[in-house]
PDB file of N, CA and C in Angstrom:
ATOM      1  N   UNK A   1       0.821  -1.188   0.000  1.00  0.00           N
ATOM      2  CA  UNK A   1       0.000   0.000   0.000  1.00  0.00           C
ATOM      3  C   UNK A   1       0.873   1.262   0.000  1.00  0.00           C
ATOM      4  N   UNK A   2       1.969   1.446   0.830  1.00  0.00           N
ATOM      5  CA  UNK A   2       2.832   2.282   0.798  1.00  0.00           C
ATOM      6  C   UNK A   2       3.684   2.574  -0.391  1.00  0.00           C
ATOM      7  N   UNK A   3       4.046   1.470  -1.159  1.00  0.00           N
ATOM      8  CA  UNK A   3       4.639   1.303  -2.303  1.00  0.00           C
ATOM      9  C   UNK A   3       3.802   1.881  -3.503  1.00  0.00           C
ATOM     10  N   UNK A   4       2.685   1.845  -3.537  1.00  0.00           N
ATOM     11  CA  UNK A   4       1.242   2.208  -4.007  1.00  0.00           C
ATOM     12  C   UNK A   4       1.240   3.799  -4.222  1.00  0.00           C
ATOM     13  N   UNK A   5       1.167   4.551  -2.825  1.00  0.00           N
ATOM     14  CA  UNK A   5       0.833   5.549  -2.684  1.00  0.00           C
ATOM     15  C   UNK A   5       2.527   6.243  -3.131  1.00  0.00           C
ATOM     16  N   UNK A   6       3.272   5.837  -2.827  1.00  0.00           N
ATOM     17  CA  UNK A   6       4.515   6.365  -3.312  1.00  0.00           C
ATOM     18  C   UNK A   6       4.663   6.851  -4.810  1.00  0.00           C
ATOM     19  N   UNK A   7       4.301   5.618  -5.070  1.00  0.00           N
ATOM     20  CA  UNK A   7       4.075   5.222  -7.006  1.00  0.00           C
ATOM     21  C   UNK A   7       3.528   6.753  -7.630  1.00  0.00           C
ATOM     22  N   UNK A   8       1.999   6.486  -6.957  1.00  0.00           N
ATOM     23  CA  UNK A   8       1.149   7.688  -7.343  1.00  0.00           C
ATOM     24  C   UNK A   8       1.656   9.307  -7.472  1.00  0.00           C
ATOM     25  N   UNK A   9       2.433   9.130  -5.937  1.00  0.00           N
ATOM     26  CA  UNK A   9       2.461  10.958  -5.810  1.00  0.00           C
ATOM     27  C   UNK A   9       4.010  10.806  -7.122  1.00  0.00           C
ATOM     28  N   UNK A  10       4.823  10.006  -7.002  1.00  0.00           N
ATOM     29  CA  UNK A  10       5.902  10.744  -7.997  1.00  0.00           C
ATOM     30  C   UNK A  10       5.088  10.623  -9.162  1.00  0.00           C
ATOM     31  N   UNK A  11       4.509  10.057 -10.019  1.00  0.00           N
ATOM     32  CA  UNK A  11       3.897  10.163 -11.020  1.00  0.00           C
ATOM     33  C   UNK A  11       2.974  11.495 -11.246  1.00  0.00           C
ATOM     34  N   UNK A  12       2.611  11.827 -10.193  1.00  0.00           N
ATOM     35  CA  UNK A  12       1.821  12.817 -10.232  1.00  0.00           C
ATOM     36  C   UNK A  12       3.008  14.241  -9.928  1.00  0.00           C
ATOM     37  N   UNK A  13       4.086  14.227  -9.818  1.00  0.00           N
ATOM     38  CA  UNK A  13       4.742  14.939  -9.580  1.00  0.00           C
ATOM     39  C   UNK A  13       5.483  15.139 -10.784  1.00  0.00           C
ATOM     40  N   UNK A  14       5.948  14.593 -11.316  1.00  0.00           N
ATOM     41  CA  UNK A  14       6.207  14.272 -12.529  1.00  0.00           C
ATOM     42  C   UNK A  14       5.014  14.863 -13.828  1.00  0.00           C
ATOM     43  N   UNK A  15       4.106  14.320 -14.049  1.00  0.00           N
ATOM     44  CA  UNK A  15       3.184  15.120 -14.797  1.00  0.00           C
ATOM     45  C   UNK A  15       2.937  16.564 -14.453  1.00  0.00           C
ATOM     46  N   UNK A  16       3.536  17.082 -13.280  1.00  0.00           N
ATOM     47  CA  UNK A  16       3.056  18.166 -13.322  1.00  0.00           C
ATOM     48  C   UNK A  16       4.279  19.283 -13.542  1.00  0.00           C
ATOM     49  N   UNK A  17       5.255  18.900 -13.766  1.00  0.00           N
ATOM     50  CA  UNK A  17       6.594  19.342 -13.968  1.00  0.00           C
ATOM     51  C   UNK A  17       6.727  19.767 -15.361  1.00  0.00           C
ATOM     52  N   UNK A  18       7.478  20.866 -15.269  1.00  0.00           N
ATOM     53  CA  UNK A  18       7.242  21.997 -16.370  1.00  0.00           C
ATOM     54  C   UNK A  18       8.820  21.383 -17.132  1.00  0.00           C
ATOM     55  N   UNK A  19       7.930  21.230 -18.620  1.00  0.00           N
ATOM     56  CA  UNK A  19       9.042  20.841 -19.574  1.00  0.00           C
ATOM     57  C   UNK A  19      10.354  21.203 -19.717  1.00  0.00           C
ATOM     58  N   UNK A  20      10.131  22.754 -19.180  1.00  0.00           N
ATOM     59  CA  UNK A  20      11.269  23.675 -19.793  1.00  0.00           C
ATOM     60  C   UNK A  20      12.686  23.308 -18.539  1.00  0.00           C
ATOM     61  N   UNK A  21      12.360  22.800 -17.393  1.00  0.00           N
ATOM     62  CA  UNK A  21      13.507  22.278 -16.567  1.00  0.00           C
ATOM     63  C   UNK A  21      13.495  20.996 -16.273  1.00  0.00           C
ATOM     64  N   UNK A  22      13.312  20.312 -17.557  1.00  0.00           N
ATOM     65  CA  UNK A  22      14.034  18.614 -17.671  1.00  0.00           C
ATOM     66  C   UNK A  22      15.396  18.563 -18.618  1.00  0.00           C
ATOM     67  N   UNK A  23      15.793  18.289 -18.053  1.00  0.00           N
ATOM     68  CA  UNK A  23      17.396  17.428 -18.546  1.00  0.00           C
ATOM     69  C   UNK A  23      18.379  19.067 -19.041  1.00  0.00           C
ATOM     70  N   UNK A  24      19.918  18.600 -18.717  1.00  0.00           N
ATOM     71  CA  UNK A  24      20.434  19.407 -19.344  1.00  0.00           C
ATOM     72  C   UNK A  24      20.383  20.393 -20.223  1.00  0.00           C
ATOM     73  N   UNK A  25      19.619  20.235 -21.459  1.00  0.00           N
ATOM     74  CA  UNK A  25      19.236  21.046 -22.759  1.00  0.00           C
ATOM     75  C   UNK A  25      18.486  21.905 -22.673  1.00  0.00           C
ATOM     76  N   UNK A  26      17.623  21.887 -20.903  1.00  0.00           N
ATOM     77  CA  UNK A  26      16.486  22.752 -20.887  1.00  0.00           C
ATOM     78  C   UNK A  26      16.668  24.252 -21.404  1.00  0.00           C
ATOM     79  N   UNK A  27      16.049  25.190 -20.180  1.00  0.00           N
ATOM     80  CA  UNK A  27      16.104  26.604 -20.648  1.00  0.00           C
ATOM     81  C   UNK A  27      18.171  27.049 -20.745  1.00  0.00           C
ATOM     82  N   UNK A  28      18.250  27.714 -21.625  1.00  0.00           N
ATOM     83  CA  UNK A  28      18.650  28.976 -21.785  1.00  0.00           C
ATOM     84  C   UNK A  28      18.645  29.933 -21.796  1.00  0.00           C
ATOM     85  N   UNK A  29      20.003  30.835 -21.741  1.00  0.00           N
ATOM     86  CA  UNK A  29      19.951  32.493 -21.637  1.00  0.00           C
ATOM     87  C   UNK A  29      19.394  32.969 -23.100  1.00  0.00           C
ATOM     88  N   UNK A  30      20.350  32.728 -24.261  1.00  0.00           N
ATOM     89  CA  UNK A  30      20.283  32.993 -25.128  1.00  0.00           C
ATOM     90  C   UNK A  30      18.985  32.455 -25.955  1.00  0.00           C
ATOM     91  N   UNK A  31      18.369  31.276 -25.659  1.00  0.00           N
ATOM     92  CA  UNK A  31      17.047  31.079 -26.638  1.00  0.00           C
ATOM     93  C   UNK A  31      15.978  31.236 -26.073  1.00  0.00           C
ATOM     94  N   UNK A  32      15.894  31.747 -24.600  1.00  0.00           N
ATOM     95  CA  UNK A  32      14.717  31.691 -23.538  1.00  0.00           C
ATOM     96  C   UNK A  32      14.513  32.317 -22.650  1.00  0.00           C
ATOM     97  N   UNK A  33      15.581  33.076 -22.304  1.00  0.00           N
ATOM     98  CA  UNK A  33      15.640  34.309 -21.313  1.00  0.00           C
ATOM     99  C   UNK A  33      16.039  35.553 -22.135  1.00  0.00           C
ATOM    100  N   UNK A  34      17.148  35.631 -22.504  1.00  0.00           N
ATOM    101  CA  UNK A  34      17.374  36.629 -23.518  1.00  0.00           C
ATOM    102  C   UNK A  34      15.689  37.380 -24.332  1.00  0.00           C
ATOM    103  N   UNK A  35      15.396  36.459 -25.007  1.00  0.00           N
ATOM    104  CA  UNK A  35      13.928  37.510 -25.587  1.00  0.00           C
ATOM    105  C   UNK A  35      13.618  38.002 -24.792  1.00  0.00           C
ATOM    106  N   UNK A  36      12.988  37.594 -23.429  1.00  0.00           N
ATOM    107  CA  UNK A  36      12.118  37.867 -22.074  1.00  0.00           C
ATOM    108  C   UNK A  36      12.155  38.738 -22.113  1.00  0.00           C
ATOM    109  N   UNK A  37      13.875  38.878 -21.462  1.00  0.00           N
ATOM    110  CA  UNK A  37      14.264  40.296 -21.012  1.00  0.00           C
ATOM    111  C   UNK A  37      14.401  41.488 -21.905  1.00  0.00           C
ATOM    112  N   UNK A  38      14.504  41.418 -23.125  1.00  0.00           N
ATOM    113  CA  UNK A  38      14.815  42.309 -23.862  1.00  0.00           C
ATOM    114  C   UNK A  38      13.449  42.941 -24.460  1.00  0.00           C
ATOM    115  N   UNK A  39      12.298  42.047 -24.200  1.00  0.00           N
ATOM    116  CA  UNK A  39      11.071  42.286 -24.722  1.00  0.00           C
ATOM    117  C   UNK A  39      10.478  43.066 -23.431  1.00  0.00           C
ATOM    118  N   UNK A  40      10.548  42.768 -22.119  1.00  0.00           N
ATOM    119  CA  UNK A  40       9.882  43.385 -20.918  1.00  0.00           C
ATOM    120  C   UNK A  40      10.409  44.056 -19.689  1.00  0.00           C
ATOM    121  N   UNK A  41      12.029  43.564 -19.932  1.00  0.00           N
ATOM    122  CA  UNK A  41      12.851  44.799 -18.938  1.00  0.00           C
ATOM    123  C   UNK A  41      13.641  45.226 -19.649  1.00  0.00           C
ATOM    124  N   UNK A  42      14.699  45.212 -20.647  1.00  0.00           N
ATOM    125  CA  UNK A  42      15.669  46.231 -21.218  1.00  0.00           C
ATOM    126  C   UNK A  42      15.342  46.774 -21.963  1.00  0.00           C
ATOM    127  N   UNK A  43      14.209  47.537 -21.726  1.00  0.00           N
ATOM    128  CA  UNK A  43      13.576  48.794 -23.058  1.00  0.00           C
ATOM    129  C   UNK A  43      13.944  49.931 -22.697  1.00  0.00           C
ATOM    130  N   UNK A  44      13.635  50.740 -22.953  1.00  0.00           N
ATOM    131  CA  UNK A  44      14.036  52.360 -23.301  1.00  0.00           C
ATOM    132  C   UNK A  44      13.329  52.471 -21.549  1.00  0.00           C
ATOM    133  N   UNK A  45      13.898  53.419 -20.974  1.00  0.00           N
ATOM    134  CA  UNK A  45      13.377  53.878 -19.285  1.00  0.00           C
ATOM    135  C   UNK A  45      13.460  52.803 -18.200  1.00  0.00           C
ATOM    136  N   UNK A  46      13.403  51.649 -18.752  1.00  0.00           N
ATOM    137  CA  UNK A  46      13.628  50.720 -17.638  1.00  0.00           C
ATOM    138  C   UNK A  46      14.671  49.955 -17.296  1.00  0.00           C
ATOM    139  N   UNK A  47      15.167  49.128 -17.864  1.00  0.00           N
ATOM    140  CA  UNK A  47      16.555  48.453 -17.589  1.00  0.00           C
ATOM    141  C   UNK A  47      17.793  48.219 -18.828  1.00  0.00           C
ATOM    142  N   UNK A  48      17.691  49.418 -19.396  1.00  0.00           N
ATOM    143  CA  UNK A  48      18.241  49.639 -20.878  1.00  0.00           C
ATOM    144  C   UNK A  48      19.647  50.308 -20.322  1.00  0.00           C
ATOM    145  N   UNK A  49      20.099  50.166 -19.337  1.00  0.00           N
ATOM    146  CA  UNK A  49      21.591  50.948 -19.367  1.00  0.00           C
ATOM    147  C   UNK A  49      21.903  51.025 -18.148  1.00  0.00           C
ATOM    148  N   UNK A  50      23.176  51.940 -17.650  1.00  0.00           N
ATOM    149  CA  UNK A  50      23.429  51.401 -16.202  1.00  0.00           C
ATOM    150  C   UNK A  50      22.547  53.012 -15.991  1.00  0.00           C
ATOM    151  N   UNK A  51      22.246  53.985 -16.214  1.00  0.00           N
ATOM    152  CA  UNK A  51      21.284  54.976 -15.061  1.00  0.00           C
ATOM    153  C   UNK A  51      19.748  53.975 -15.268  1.00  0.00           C
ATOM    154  N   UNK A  52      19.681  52.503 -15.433  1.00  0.00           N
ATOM    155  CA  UNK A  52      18.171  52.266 -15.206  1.00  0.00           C
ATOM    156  C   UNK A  52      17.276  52.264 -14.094  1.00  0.00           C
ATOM    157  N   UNK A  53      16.482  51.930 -13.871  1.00  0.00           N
ATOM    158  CA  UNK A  53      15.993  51.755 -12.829  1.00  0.00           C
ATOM    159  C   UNK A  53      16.332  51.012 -11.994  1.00  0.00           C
ATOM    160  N   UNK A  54      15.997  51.642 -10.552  1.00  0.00           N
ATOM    161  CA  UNK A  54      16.865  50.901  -9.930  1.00  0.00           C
ATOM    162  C   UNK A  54      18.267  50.949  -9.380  1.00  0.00           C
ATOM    163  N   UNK A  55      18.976  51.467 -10.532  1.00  0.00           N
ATOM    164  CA  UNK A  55      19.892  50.828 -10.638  1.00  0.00           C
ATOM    165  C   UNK A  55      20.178  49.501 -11.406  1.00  0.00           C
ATOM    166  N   UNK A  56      19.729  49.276 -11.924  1.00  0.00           N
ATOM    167  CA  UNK A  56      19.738  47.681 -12.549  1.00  0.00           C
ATOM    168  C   UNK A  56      19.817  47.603 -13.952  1.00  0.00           C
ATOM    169  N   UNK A  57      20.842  47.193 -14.720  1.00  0.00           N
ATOM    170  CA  UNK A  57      20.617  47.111 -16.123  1.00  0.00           C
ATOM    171  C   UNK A  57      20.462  46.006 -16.536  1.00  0.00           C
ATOM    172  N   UNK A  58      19.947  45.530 -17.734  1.00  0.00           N
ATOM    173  CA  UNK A  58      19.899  44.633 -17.783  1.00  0.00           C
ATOM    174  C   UNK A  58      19.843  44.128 -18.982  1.00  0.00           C
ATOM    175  N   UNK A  59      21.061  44.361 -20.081  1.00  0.00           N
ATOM    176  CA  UNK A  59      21.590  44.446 -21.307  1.00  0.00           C
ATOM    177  C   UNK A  59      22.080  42.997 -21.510  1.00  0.00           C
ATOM    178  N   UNK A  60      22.904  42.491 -20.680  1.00  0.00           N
ATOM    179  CA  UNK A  60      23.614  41.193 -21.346  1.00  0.00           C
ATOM    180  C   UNK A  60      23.615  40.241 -20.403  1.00  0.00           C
ATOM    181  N   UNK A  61      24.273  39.027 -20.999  1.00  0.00           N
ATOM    182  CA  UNK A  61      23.979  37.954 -19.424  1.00  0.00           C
ATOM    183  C   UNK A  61      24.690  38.116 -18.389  1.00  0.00           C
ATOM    184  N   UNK A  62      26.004  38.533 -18.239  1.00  0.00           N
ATOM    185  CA  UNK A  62      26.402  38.849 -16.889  1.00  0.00           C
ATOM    186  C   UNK A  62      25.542  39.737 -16.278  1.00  0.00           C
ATOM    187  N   UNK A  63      24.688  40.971 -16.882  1.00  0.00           N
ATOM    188  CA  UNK A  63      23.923  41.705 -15.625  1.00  0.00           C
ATOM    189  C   UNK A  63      22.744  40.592 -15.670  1.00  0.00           C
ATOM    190  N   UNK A  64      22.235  40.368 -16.267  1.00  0.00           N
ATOM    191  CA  UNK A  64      21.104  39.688 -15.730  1.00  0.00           C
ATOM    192  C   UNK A  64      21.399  38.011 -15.177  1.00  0.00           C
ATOM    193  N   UNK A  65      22.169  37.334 -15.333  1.00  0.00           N
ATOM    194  CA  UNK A  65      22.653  36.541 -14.436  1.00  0.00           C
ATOM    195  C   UNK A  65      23.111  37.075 -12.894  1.00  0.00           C
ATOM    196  N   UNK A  66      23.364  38.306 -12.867  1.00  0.00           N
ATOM    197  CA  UNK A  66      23.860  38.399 -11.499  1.00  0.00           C
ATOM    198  C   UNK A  66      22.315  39.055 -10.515  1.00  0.00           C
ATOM    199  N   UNK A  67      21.582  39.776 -11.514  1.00  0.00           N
ATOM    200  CA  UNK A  67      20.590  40.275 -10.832  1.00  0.00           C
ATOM    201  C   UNK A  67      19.684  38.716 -10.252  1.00  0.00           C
ATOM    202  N   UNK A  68      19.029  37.999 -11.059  1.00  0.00           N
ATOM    203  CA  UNK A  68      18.686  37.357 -10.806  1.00  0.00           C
ATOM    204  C   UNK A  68      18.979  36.465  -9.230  1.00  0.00           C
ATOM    205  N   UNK A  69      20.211  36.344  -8.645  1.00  0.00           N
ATOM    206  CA  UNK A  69      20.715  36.032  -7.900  1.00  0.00           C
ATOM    207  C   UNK A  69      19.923  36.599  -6.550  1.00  0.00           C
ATOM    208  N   UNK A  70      19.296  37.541  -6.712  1.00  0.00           N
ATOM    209  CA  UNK A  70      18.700  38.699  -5.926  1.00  0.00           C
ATOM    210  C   UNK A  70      17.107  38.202  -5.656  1.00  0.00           C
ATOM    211  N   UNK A  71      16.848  37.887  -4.386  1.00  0.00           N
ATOM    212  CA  UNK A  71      15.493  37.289  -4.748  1.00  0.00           C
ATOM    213  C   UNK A  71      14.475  38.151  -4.883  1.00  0.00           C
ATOM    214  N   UNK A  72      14.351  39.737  -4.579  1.00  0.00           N
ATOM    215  CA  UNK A  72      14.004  40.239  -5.463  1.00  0.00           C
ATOM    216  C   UNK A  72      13.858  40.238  -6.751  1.00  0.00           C
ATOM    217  N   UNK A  73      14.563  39.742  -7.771  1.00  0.00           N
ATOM    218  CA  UNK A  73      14.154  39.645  -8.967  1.00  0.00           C
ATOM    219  C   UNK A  73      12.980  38.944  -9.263  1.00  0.00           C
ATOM    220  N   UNK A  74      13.269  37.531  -8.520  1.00  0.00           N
ATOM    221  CA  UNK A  74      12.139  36.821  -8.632  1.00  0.00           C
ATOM    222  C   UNK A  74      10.791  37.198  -8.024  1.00  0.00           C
ATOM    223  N   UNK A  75      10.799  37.962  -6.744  1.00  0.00           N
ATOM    224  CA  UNK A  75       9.677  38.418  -6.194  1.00  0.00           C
ATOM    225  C   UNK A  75       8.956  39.070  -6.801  1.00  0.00           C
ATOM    226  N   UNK A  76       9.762  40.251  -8.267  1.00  0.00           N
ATOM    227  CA  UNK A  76       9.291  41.356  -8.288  1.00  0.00           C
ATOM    228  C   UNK A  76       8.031  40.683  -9.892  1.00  0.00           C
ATOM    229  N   UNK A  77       8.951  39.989 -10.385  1.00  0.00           N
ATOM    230  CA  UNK A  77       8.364  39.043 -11.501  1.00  0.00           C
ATOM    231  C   UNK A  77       7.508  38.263 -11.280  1.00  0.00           C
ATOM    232  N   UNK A  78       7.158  37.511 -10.317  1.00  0.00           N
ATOM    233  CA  UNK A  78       5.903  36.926  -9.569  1.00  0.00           C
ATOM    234  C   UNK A  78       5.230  37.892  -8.693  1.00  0.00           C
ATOM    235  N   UNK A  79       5.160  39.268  -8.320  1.00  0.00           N
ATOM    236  CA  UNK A  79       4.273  39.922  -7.846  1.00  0.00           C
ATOM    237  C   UNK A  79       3.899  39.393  -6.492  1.00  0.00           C
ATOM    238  N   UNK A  80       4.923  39.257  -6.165  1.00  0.00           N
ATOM    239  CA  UNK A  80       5.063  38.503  -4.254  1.00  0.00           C
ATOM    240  C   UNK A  80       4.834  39.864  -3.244  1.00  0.00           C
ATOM    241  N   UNK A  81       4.033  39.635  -2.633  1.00  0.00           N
ATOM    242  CA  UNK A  81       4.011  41.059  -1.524  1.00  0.00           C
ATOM    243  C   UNK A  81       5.669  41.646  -1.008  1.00  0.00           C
ATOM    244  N   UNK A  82       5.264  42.836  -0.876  1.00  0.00           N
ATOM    245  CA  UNK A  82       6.883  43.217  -0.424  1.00  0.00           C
ATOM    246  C   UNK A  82       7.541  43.676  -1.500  1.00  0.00           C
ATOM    247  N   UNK A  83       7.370  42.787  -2.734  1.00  0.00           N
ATOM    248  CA  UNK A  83       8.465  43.345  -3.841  1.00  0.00           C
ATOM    249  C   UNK A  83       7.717  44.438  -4.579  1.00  0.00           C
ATOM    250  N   UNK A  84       8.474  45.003  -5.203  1.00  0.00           N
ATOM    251  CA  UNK A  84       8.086  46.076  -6.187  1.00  0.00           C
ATOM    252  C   UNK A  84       7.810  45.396  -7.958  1.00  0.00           C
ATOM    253  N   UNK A  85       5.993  45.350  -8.211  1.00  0.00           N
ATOM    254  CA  UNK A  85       5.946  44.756  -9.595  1.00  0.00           C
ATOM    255  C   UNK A  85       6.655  45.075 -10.506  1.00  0.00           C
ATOM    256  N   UNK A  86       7.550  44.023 -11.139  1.00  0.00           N
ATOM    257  CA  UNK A  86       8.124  44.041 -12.779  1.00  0.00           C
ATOM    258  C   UNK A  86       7.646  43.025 -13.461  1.00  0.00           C
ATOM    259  N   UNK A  87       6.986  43.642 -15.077  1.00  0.00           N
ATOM    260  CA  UNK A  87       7.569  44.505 -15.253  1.00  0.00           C
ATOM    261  C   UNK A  87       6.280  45.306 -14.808  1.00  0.00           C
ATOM    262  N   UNK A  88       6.383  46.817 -14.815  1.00  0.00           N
ATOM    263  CA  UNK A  88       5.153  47.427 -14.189  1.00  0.00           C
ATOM    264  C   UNK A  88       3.872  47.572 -14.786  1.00  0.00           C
ATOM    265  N   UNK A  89       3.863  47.915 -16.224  1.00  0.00           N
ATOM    266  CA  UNK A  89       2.931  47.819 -16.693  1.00  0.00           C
ATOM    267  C   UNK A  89       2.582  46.855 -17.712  1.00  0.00           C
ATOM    268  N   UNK A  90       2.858  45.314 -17.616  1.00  0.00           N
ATOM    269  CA  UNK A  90       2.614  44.012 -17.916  1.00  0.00           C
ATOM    270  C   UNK A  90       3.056  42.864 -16.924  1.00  0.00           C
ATOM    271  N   UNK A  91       2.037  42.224 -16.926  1.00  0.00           N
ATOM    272  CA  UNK A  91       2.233  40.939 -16.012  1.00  0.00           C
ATOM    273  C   UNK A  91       2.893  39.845 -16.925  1.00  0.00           C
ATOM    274  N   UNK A  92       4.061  39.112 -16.469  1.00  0.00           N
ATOM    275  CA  UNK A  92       4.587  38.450 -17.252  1.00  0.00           C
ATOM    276  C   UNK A  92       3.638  36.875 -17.096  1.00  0.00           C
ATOM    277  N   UNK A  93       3.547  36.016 -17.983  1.00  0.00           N
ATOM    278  CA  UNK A  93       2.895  34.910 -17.644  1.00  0.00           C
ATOM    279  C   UNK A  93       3.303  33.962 -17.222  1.00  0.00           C
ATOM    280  N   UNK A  94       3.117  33.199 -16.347  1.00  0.00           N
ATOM    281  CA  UNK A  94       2.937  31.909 -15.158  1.00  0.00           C
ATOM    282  C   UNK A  94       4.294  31.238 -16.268  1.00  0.00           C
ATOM    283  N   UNK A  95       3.916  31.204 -17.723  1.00  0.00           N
ATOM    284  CA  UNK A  95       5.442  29.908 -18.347  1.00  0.00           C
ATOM    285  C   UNK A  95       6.468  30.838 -18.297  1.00  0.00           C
ATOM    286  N   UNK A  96       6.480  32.337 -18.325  1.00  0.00           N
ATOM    287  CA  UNK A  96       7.552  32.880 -18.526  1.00  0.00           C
ATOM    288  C   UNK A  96       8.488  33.329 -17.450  1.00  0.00           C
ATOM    289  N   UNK A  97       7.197  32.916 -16.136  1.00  0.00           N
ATOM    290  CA  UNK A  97       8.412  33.211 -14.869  1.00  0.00           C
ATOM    291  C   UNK A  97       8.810  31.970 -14.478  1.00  0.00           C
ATOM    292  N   UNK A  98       7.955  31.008 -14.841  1.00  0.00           N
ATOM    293  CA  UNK A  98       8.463  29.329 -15.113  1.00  0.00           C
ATOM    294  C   UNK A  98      10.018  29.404 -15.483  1.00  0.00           C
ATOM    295  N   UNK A  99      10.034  29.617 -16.895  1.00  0.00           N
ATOM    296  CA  UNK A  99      11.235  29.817 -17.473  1.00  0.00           C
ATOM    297  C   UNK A  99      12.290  30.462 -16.952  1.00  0.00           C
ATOM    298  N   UNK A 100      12.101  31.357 -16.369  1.00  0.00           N
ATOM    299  CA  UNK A 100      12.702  31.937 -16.015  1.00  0.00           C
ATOM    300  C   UNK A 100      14.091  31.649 -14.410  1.00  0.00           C
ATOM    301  N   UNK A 101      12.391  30.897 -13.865  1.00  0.00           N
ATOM    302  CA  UNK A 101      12.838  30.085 -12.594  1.00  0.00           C
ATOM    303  C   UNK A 101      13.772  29.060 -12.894  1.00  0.00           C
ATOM    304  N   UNK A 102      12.992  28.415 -13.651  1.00  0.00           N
ATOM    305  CA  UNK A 102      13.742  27.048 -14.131  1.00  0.00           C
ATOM    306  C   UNK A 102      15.254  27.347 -14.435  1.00  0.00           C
ATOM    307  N   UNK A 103      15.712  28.553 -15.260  1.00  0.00           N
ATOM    308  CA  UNK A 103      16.823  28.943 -15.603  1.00  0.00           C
ATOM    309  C   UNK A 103      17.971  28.983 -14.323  1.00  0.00           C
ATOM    310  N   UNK A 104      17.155  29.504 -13.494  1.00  0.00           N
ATOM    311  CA  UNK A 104      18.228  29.961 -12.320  1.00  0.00           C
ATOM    312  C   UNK A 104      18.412  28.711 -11.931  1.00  0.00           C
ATOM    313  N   UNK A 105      17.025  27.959 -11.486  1.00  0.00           N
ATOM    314  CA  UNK A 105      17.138  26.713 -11.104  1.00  0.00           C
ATOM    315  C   UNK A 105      18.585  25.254 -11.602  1.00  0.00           C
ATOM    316  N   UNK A 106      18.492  25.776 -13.517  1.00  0.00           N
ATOM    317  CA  UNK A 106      19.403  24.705 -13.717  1.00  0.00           C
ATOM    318  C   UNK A 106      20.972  25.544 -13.552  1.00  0.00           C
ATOM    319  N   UNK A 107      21.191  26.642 -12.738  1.00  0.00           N
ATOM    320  CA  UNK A 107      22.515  27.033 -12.939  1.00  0.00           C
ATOM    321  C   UNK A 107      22.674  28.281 -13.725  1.00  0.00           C
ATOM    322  N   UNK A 108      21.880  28.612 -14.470  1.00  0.00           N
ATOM    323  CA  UNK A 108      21.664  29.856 -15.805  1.00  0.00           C
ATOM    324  C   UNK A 108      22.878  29.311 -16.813  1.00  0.00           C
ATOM    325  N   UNK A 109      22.436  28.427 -17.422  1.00  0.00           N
ATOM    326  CA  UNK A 109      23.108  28.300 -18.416  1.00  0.00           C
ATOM    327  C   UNK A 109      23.353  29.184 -19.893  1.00  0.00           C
ATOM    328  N   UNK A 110      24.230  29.579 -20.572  1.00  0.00           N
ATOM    329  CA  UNK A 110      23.971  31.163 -21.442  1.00  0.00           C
ATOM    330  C   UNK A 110      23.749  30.105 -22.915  1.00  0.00           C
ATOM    331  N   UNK A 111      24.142  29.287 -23.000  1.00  0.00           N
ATOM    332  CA  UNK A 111      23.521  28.478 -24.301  1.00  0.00           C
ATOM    333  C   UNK A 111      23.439  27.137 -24.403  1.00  0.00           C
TER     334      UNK A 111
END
């Protein structure tokens, strides 16, 4: 019975596990984070240079590999109480902070 119920929950843990952080090959900087950021924080006024906001630029993968490190980043991208929403005027979607997670998660790999 124990063997049973074991069975179940990894299976069910498993189906519910987001594609983008299985195996080595998963996310990247360059094919999966890179757009993100360049589409919803490194635009013109927000994280486009070092006077951005913040303080924070967020042009290439060393800055945004290191920001990330900051759990603010993640707070501010999931809209966690306490943090300050990014980006401000778009909510990023549930796969893209997925992705995003997942990235840090496997190490931030840049390709």
């Amino acid at each position: 019975m124990i063997a049973l119920l074991l069975l179940f929950f990894s299976c069910t843990r498993e189906k519910a596990r987001d594609p983008f952080c299985v195996g080595p090959s998963g996310t990247n900087y360059i094919n999966d984070i890179e757009p993100i950021i360049f589409q919803h924080c490194s635009i013109a006024g927000c994280h486009s240079s070092a006077s951005a906001q913040g303080g924070i630029s967020l042009t290439n993968y060393a800055e945004v590999s290191l920001a990330i490190q900051n759990p603010a980043f993640l707070g501010s991208i999931r809209r966690e109480s306490g943090f300050i929403a990014m980006p401000p005027n778009y909510i990023l979607s549930d796969s893209l902070v997925e992705k995003i997670t997942c990235w840090r998660d496997n190490g931030l790999p840049e390709n």
